[in-house]
C-alpha atoms as a PDB file:
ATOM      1  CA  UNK A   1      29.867  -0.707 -31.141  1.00  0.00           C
ATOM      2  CA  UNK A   2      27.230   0.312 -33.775  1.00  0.00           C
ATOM      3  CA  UNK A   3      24.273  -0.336 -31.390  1.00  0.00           C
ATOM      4  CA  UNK A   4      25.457   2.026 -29.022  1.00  0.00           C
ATOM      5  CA  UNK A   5      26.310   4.967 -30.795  1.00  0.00           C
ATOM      6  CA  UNK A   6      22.338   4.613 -32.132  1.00  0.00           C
ATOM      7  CA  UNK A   7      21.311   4.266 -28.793  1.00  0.00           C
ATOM      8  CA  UNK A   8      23.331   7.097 -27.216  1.00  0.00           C
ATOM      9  CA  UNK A   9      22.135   9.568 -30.052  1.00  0.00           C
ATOM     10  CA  UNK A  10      18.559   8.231 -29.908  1.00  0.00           C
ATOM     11  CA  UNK A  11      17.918   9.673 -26.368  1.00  0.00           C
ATOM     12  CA  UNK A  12      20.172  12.659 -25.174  1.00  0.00           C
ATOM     13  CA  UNK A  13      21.981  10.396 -22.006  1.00  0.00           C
ATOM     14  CA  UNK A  14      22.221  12.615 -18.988  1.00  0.00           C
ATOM     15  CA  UNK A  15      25.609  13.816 -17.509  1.00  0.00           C
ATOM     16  CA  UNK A  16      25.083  11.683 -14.504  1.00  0.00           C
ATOM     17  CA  UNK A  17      24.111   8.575 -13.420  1.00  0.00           C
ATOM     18  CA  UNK A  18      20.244   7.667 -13.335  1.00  0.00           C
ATOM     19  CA  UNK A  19      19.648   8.124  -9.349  1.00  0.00           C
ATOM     20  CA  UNK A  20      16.603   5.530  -9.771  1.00  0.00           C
ATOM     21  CA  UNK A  21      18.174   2.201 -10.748  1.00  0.00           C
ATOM     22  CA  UNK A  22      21.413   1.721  -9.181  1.00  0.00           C
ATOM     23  CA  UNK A  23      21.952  -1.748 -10.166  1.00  0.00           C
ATOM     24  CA  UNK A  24      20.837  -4.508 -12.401  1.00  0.00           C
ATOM     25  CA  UNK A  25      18.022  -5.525 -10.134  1.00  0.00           C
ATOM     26  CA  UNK A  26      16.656  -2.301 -10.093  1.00  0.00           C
ATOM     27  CA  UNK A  27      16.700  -2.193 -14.084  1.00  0.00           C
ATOM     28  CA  UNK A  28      15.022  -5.410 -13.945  1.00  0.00           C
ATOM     29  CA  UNK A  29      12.203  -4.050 -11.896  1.00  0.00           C
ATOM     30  CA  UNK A  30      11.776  -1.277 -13.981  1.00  0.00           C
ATOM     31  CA  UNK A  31      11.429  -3.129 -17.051  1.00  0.00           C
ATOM     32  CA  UNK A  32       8.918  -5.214 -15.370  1.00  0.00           C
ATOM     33  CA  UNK A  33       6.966  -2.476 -13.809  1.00  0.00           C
ATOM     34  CA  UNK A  34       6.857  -0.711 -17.661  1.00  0.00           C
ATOM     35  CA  UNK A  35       5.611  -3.904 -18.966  1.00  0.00           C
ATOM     36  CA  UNK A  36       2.124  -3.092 -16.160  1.00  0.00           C
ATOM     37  CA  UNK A  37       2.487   0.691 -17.483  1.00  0.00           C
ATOM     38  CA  UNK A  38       1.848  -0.162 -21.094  1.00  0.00           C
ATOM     39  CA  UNK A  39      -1.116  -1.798 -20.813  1.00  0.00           C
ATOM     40  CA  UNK A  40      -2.231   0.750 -17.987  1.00  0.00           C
ATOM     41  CA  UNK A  41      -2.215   3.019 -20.528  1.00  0.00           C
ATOM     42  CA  UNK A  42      -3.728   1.487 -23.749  1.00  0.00           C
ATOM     43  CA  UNK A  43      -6.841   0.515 -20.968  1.00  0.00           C
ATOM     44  CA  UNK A  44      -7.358   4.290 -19.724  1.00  0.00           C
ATOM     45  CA  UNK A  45      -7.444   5.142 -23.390  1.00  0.00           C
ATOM     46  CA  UNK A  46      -9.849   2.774 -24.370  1.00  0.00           C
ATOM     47  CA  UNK A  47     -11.925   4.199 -21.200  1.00  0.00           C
ATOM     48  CA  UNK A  48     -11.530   7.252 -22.755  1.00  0.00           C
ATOM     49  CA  UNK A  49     -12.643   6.408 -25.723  1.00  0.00           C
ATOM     50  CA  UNK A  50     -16.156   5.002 -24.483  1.00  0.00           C
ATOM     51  CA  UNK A  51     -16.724   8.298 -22.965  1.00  0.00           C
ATOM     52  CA  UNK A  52     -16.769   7.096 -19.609  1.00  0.00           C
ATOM     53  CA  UNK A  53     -15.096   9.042 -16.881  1.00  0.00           C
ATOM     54  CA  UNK A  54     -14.763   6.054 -14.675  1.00  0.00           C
ATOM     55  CA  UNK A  55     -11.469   6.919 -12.330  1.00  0.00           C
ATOM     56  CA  UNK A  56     -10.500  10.416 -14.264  1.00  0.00           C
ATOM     57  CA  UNK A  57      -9.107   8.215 -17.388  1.00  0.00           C
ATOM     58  CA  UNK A  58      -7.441  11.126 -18.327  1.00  0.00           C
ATOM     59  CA  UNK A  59      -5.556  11.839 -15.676  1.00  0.00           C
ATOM     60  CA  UNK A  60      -4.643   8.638 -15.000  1.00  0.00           C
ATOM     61  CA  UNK A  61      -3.428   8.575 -18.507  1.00  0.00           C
ATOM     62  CA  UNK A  62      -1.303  10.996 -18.465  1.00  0.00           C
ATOM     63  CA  UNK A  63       0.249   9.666 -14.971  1.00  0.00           C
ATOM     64  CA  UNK A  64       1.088   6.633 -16.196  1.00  0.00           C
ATOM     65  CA  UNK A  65       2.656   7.876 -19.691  1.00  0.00           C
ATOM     66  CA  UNK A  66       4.723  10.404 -17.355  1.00  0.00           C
ATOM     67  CA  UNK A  67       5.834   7.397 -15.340  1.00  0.00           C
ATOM     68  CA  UNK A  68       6.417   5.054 -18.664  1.00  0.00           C
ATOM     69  CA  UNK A  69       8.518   7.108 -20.528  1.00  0.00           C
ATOM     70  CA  UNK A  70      10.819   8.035 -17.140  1.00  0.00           C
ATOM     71  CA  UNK A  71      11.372   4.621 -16.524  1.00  0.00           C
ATOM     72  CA  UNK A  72      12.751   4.144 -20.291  1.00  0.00           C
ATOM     73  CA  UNK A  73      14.338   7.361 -19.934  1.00  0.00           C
ATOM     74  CA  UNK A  74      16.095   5.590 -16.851  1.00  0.00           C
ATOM     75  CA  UNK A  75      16.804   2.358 -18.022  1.00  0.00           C
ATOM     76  CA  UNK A  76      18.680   4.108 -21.363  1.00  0.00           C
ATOM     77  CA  UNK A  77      20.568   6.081 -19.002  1.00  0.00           C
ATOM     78  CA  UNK A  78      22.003   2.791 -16.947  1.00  0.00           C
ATOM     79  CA  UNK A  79      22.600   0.736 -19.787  1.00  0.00           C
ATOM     80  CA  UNK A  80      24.651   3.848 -21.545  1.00  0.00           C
ATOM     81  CA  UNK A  81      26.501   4.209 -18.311  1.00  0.00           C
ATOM     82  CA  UNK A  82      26.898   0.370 -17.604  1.00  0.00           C
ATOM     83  CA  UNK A  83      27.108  -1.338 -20.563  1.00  0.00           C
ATOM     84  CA  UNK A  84      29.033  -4.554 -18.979  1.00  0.00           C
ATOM     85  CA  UNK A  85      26.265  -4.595 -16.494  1.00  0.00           C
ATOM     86  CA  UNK A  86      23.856  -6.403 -19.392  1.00  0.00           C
ATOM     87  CA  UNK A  87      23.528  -8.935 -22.626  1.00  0.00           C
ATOM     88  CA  UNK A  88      24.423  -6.839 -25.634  1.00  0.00           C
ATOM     89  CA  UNK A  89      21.331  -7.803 -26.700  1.00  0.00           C
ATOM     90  CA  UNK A  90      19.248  -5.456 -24.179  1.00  0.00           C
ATOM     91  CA  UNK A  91      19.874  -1.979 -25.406  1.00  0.00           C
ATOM     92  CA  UNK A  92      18.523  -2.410 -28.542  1.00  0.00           C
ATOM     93  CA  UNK A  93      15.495  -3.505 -27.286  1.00  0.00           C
ATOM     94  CA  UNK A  94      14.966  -0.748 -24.927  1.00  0.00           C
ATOM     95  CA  UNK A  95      15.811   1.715 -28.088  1.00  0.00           C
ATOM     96  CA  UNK A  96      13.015  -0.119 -30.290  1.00  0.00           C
ATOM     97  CA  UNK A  97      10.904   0.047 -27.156  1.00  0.00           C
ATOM     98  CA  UNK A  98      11.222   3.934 -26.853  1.00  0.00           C
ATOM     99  CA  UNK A  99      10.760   4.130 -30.633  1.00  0.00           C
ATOM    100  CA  UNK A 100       7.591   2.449 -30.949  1.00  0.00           C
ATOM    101  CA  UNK A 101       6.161   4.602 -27.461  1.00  0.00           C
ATOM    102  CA  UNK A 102       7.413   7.804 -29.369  1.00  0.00           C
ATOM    103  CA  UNK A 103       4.534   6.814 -32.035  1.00  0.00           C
ATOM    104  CA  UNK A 104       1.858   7.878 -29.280  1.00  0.00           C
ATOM    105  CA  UNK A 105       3.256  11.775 -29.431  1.00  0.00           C
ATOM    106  CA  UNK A 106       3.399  11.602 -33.396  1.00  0.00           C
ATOM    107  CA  UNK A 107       0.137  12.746 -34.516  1.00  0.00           C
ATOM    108  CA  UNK A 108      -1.138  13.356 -31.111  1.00  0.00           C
ATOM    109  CA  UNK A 109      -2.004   9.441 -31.174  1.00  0.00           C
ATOM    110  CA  UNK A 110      -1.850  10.042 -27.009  1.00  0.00           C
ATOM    111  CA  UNK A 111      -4.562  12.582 -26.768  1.00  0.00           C
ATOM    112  CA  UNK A 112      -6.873  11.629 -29.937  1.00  0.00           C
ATOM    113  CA  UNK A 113      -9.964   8.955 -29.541  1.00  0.00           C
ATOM    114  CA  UNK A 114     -10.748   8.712 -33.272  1.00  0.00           C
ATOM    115  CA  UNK A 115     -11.506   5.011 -33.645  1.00  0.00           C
ATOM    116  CA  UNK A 116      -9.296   5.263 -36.565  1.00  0.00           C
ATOM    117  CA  UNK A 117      -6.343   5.577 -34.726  1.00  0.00           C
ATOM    118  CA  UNK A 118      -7.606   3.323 -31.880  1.00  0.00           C
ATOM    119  CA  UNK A 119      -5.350   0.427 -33.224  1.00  0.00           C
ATOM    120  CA  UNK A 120      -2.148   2.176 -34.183  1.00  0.00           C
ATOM    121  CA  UNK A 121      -2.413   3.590 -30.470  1.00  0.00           C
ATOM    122  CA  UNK A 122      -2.804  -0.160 -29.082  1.00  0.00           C
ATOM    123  CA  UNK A 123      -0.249  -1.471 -31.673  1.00  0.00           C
ATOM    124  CA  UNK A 124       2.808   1.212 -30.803  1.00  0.00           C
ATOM    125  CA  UNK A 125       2.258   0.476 -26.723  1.00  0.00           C
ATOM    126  CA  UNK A 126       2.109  -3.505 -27.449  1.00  0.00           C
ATOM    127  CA  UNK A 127       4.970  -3.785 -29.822  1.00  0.00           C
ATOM    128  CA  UNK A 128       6.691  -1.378 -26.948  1.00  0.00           C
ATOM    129  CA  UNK A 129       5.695  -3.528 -24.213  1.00  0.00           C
ATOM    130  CA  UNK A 130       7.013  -6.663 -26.676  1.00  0.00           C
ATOM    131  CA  UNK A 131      10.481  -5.145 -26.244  1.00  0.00           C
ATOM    132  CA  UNK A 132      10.520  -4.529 -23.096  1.00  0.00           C
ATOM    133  CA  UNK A 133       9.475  -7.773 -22.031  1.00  0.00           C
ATOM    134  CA  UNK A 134      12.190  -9.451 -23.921  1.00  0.00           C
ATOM    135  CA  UNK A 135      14.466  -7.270 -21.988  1.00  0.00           C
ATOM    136  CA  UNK A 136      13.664  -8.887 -19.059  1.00  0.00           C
ATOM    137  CA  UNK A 137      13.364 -11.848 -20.240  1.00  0.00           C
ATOM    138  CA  UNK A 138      16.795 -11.743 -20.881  1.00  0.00           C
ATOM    139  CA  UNK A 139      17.313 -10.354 -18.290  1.00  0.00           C
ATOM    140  CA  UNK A 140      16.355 -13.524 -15.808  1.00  0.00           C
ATOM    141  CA  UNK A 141      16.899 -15.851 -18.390  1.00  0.00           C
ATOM    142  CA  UNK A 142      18.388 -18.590 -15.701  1.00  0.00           C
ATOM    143  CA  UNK A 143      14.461 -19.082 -14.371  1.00  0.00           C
ATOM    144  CA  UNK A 144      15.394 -20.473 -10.894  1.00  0.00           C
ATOM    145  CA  UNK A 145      16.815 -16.904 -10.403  1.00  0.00           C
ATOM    146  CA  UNK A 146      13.566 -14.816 -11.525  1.00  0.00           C
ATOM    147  CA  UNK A 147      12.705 -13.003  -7.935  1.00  0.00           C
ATOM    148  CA  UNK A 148       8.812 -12.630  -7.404  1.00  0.00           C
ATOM    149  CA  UNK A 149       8.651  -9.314  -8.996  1.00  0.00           C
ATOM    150  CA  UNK A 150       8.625 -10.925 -12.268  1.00  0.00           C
ATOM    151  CA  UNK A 151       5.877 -12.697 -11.568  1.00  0.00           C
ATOM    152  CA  UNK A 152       3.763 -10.499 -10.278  1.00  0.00           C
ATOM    153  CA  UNK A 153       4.290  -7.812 -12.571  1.00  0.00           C
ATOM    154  CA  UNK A 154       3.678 -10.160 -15.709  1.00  0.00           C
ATOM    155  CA  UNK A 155       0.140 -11.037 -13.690  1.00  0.00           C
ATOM    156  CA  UNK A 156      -0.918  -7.239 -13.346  1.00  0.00           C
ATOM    157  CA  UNK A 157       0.456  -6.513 -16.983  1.00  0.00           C
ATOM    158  CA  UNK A 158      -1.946  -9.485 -18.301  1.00  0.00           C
ATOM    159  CA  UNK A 159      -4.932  -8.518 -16.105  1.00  0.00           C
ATOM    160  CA  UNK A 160      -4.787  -4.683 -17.359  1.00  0.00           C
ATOM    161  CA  UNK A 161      -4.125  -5.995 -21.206  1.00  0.00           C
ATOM    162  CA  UNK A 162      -7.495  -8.302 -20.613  1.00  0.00           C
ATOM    163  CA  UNK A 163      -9.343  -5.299 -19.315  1.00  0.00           C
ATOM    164  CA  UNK A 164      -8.088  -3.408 -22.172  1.00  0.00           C
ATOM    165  CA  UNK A 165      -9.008  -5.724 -24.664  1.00  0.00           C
ATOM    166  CA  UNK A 166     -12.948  -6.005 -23.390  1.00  0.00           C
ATOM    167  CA  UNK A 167     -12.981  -1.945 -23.131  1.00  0.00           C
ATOM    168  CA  UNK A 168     -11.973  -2.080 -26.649  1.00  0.00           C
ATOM    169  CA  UNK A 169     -15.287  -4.429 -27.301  1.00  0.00           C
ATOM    170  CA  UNK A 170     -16.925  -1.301 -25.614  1.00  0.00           C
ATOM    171  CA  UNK A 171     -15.658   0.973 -27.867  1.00  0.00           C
ATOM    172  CA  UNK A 172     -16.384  -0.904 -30.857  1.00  0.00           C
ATOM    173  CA  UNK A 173     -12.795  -1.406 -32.039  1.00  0.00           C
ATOM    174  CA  UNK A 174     -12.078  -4.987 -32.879  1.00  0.00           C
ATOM    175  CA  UNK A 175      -8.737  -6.253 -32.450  1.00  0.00           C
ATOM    176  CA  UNK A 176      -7.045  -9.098 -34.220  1.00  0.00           C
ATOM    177  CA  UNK A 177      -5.372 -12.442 -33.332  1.00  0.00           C
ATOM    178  CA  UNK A 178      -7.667 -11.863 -29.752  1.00  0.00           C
ATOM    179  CA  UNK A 179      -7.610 -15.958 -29.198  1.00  0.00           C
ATOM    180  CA  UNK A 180      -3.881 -16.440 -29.612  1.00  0.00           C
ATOM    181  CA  UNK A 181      -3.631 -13.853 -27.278  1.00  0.00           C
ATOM    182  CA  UNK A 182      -6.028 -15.020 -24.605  1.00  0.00           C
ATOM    183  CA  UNK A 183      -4.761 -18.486 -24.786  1.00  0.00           C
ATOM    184  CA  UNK A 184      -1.038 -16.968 -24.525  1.00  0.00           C
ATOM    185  CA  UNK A 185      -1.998 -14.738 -21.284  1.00  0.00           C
ATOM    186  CA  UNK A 186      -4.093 -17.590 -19.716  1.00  0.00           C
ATOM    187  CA  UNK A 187      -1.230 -20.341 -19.727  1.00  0.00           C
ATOM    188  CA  UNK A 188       1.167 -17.467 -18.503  1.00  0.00           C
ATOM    189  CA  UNK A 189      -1.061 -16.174 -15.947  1.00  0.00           C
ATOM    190  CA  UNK A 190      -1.670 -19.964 -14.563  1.00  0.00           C
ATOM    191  CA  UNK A 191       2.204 -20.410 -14.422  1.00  0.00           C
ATOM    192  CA  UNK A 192       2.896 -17.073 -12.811  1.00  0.00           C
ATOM    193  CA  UNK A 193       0.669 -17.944  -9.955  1.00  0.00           C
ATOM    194  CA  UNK A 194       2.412 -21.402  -9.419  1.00  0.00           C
ATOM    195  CA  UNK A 195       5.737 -19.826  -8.992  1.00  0.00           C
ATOM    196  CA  UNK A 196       4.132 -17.529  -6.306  1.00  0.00           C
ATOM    197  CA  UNK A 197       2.765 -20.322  -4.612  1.00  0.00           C
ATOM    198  CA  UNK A 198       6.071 -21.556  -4.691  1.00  0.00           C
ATOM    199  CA  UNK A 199       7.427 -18.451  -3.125  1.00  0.00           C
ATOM    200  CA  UNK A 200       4.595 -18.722  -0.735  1.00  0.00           C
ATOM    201  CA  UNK A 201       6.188 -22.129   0.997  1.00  0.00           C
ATOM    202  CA  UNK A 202       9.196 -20.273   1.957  1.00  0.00           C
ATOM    203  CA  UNK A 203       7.122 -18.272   4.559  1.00  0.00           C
ATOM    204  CA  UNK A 204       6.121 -19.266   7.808  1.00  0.00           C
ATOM    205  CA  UNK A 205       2.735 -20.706   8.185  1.00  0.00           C
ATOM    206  CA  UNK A 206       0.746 -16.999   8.785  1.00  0.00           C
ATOM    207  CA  UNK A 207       2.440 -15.102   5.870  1.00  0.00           C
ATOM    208  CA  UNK A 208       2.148 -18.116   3.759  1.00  0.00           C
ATOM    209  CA  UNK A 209      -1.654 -18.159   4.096  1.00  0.00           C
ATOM    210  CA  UNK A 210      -2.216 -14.505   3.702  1.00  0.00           C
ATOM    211  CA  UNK A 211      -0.375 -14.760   0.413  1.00  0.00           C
ATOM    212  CA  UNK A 212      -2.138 -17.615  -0.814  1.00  0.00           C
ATOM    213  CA  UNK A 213      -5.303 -15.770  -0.230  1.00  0.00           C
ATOM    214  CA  UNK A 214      -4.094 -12.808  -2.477  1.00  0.00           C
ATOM    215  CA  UNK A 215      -3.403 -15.624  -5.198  1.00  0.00           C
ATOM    216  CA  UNK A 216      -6.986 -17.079  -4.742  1.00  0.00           C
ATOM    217  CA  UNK A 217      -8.424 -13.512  -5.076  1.00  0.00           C
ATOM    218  CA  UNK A 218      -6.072 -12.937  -8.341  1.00  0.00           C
ATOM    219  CA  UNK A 219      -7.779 -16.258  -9.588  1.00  0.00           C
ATOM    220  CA  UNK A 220     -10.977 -15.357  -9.373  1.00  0.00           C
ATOM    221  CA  UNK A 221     -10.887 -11.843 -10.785  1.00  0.00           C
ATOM    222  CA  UNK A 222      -8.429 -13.474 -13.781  1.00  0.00           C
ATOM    223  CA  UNK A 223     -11.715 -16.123 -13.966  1.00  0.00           C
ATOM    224  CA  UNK A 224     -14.026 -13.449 -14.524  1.00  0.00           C
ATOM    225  CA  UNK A 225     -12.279 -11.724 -17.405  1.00  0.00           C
ATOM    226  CA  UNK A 226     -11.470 -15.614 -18.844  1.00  0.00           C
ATOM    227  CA  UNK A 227     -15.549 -15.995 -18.779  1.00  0.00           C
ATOM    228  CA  UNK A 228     -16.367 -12.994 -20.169  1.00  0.00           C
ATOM    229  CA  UNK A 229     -15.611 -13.811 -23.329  1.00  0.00           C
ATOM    230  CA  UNK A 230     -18.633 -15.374 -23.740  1.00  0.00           C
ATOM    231  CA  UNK A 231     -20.735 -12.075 -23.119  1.00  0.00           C
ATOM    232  CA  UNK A 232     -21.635 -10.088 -25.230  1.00  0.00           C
ATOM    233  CA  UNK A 233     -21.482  -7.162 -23.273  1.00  0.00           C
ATOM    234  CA  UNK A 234     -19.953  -5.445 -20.456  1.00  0.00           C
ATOM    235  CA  UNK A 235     -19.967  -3.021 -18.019  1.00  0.00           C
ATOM    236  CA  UNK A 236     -16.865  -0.448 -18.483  1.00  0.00           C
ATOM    237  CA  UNK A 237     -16.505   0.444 -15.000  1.00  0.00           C
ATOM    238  CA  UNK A 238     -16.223  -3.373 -13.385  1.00  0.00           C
ATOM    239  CA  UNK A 239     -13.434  -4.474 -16.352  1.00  0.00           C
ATOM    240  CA  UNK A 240     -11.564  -1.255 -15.141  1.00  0.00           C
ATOM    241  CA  UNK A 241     -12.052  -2.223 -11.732  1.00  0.00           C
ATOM    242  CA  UNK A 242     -11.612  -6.102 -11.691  1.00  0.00           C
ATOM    243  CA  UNK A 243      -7.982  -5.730 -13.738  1.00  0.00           C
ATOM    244  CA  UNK A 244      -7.153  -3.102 -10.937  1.00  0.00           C
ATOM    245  CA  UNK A 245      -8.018  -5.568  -8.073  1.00  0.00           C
ATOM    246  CA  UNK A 246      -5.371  -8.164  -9.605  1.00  0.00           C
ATOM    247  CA  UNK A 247      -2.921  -5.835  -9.401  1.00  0.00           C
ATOM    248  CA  UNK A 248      -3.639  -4.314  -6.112  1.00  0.00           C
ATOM    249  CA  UNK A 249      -3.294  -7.790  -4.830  1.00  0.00           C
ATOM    250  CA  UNK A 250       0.007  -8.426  -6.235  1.00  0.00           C
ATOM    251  CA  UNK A 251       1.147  -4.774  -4.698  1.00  0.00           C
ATOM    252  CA  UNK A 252       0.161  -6.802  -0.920  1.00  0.00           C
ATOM    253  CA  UNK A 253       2.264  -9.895  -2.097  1.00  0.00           C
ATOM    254  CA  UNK A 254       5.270  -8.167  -3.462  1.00  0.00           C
ATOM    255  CA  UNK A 255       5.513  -6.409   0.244  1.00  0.00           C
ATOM    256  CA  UNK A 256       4.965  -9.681   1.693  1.00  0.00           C
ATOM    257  CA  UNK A 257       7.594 -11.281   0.194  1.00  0.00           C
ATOM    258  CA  UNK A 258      10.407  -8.440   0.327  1.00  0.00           C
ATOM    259  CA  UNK A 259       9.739  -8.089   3.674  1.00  0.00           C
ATOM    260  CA  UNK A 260      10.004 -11.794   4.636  1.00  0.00           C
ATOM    261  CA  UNK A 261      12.210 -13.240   2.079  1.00  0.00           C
END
């Protein structure tokens, strides 16, 4: 097939098989994870670009590229090496996926905090993480069988896109379409968080409550970055912070729940 032989020759496949995803699951969780990874990235680079040193941005760029671009690197290699394993539909998207995250080494976009290229660097991880996400999209497309690491992923990917977005403010780079895009990650944040709750019921009464303190915590860090758009200022190190917290508390519930369910 024509999609494959682009895909093979777009990334030199290893000899062996990846020894990180050993089955479909695990290439689900990857994509998922990459989605978080993305938008990890573009907010270290805005941080960067503020000139605040908040965390080491630049090491914590550079850790989370490394990690991004093995976890396509893996997920090419299993869908080369299992092809029935997946839609037909998938590969392609995880070769447009590497192609637009290639655009941050082209021109040094990864390492350069001109404001010129401030967009182009947000644009090539977003249409990236667009991909990716309909990978695994397709991926669970029967919803009733989407496990909670969807969920919680998609949560941490929208909280570190929203503290992006508002370190962009910072920065002075204005991005467009910013209210389709907060309307978009509120409804899909709200949702996510219902089918954790739902998760949540399976548990016995103890578990259930410590998870459905994590989600109340998640709400009210999501809540501040919602509110925030009516400020017109912010301070760099609590939007880095807050979007952090999110996911830190959906790094407790995913152990929860693969422990108990």
């Amino acid at each position: 097939m024509r999609w494959r032989k682009l895909f093979i020759l777009f990334v030199t496949s290893s000899l062996t098989l990846s020894a990180n995803i050993a089955n479909k699951t695990d290439l689900m969780h990857t994509l998922e994870r990459s989605r978080v990874l993305s938008m990890r990235i573009i907010k270290s680079h805005a941080l960067i670009g503020t000139g605040n040193p908040f965390n080491n941005p630049e090491k914590q760029l550079e850790k989370d590229y490394a990690a991004l671009k093995k976890n396509l690197t893996d997920a090419h290699d299993y869908l080369v090496h299992h092809p029935q394993d997946v839609d037909a539909a998938i590969p392609p998207l995880i070769q447009k996926a590497q192609e637009h995250f290639a655009k941050l080494t082209q021109g040094d976009l990864l390492h350069t905090t001109d404001t010129e290229h401030a967009i182009p660097f947000f644009q090539a991880l977003e249409k990236s993480r667009v991909q990716i996400n309909k990978a695994a999209e397709i991926l669970t497309q029967d919803k009733t069988q989407r496990d909670y690491v969807f969920f919680t992923t998609r949560i941490s990917t929208i909280a570190q896109k929203m503290g992006a977005v508002y370190l962009y403010k910072v920065w002075g780079i204005a991005l467009p379409d910013l209210d389709k895009h907060f309307a978009m990650m509120t409804k899909k944040s709200a949702k996510s968080m219902k089918a954790l709750k739902n998760f949540a019921q399976k548990l016995d009464e103890k578990t259930r409550k410590d998870v459905l303190n994590n989600i109340k915590e998640m709400q009210l860090q999501l809540q501040f970055f919602i509110m925030s758009r009516r400020f017109k200022s912010f301070i760099p190190t609590l939007l880095y912070d807050k979007s952090n917290r999110i996911e830190q508390e959906n790094i407790k519930i995913e152990k929860i729940l693969h422990k108990k369910l």
